[in-house]
C-alpha atoms as a PDB file:
ATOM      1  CA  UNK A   1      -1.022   4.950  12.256  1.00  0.00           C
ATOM      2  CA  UNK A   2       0.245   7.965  13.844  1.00  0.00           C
ATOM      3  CA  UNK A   3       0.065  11.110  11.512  1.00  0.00           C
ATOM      4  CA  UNK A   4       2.905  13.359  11.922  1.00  0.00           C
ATOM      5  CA  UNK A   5       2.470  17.059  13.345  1.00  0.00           C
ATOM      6  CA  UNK A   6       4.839  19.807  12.076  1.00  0.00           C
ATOM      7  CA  UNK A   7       6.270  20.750  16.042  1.00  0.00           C
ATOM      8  CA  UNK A   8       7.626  17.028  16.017  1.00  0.00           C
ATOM      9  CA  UNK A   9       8.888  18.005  12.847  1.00  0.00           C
ATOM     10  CA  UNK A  10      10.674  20.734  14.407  1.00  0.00           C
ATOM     11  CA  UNK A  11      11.608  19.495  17.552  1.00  0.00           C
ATOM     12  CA  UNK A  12      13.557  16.906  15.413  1.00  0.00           C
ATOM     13  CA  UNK A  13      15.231  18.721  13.278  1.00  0.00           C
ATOM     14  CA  UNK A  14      16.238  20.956  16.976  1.00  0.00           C
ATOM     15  CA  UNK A  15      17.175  17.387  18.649  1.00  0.00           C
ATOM     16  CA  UNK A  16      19.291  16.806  15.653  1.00  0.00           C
ATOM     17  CA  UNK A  17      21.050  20.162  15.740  1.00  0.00           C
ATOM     18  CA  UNK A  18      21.670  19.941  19.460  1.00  0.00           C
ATOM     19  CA  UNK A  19      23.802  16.737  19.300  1.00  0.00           C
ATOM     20  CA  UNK A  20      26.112  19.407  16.847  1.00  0.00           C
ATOM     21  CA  UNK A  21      28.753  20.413  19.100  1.00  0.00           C
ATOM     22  CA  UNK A  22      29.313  24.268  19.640  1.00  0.00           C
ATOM     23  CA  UNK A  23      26.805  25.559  17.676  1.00  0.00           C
ATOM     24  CA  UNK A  24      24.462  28.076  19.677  1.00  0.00           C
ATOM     25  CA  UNK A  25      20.861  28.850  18.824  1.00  0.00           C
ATOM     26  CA  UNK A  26      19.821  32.574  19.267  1.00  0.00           C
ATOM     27  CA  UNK A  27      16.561  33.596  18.317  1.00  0.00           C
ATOM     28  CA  UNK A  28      15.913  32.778  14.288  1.00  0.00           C
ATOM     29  CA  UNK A  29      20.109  33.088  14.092  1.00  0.00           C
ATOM     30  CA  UNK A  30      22.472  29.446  15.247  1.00  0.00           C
ATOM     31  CA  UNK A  31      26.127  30.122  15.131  1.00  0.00           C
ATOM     32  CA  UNK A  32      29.624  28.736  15.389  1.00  0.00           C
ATOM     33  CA  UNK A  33      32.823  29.609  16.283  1.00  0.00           C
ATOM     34  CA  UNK A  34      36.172  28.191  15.113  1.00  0.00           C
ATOM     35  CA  UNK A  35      39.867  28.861  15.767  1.00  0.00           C
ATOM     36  CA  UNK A  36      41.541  28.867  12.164  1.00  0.00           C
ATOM     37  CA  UNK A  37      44.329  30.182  10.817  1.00  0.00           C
ATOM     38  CA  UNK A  38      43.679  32.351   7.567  1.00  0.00           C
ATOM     39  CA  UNK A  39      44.731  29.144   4.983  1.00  0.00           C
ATOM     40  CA  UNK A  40      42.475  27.213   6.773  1.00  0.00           C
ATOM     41  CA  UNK A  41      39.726  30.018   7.078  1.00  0.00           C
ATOM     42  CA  UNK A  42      39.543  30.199   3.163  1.00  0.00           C
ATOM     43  CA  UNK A  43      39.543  26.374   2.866  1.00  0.00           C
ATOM     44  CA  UNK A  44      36.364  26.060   4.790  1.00  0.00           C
ATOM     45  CA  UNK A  45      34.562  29.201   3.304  1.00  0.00           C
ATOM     46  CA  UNK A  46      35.140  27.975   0.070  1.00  0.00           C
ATOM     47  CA  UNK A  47      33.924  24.620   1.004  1.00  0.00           C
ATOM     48  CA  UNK A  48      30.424  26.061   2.609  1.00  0.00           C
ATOM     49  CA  UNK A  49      29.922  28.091  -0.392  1.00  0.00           C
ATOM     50  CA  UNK A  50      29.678  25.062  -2.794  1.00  0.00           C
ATOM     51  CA  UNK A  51      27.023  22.838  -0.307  1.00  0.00           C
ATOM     52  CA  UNK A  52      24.999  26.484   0.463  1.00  0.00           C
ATOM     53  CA  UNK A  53      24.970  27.154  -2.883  1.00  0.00           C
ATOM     54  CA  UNK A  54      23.438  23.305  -3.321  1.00  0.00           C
ATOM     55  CA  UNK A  55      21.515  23.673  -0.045  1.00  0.00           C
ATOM     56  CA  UNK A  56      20.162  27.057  -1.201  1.00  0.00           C
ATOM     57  CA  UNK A  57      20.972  28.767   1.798  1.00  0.00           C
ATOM     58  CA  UNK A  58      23.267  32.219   2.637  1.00  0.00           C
ATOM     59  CA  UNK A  59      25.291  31.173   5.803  1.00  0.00           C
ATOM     60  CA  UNK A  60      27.379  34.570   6.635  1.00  0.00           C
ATOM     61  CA  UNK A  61      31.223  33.977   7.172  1.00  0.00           C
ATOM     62  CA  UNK A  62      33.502  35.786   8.597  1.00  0.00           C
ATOM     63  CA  UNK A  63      37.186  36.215  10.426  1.00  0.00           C
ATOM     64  CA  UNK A  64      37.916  37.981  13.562  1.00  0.00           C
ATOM     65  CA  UNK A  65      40.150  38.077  15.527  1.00  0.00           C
ATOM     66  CA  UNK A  66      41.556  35.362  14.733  1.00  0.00           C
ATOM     67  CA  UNK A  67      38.724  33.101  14.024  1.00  0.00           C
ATOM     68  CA  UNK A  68      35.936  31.873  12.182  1.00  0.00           C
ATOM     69  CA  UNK A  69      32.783  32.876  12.494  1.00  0.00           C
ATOM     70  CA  UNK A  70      29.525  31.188  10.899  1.00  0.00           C
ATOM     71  CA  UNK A  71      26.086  32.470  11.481  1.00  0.00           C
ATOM     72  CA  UNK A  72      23.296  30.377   9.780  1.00  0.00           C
ATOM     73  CA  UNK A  73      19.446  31.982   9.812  1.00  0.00           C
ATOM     74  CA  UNK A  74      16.316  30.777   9.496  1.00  0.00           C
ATOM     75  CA  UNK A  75      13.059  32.023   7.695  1.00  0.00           C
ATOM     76  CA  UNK A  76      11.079  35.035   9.321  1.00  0.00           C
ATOM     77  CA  UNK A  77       8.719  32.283  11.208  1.00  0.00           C
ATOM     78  CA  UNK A  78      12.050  30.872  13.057  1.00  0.00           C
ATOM     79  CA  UNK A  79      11.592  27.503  11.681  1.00  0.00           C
ATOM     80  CA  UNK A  80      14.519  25.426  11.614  1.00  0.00           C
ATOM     81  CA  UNK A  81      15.058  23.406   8.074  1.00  0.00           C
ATOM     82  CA  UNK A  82      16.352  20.510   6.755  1.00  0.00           C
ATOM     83  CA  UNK A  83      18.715  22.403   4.972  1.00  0.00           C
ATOM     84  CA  UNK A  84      20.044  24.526   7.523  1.00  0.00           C
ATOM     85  CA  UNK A  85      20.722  21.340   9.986  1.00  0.00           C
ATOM     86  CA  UNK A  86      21.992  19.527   6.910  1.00  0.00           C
ATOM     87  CA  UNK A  87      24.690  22.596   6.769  1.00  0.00           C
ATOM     88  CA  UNK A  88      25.470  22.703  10.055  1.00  0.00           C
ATOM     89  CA  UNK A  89      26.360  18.976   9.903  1.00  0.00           C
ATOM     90  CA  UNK A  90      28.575  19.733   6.788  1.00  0.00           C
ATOM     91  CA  UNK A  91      30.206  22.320   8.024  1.00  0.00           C
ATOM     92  CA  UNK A  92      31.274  19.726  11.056  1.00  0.00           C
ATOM     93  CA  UNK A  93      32.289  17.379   8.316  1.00  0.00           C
ATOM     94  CA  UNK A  94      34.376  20.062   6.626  1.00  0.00           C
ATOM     95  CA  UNK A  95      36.221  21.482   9.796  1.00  0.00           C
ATOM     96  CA  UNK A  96      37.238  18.426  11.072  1.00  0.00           C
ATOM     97  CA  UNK A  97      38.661  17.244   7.373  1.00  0.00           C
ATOM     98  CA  UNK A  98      40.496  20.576   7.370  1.00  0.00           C
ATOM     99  CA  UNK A  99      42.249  20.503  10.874  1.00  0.00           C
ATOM    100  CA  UNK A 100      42.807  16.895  10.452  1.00  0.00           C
ATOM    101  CA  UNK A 101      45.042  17.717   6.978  1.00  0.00           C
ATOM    102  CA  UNK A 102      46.830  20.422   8.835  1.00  0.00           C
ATOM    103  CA  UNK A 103      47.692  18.651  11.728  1.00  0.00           C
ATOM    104  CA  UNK A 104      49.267  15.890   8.933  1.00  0.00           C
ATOM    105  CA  UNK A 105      51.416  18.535   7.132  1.00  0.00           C
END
């Protein structure tokens, strides 16, 4: 029975952030940029404030220009959690639901 090392761990969790689309990895920092408009901006931050509040994570959101921008960060060692991934794939979830609505309106 293979025991299983913490890199596979990692490389995992990296695999499974990868298949994400347009999020970008920098560093201990992944990010994600999104064309809203402002009702839809405040839809979604509200949103990722109730599952980072559950995930126990501080995601930093922002508008600019425009758009939505989401920066997620990892620990000081730079490893990738559960939790941030987990996010990440929420935050997918929660776009999509939100442009989707719109686009029905």
């Amino acid at each position: 029975m293979r025991t299983r090392r913490s890199d596979d761990h990692v490389d995992y969790l990296t695999d499974a952030l990868s298949l994400l689309e347009g999020w970008i990895r920098d560093g201990r920092e992944f990010r994600r940029t999104l064309r809203l408009d402002d009702t839809q901006h405040a839809a979604l931050a509200e949103r990722i404030q109730v599952v980072a509040d559950a995930l126990q994570l501080r995601p930093h959101v922002r508008r600019r220009d425009g758009q939505t921008q989401i920066k997620l960060c990892t620990p000081d060692d730079g490893a990738l959690s559960n939790g941030e991934v987990t996010l990440a794939a929420r935050i997918e979830d929660m776009y999509r639901t939100i442009v989707s609505s719109s686009q029905r309106s």
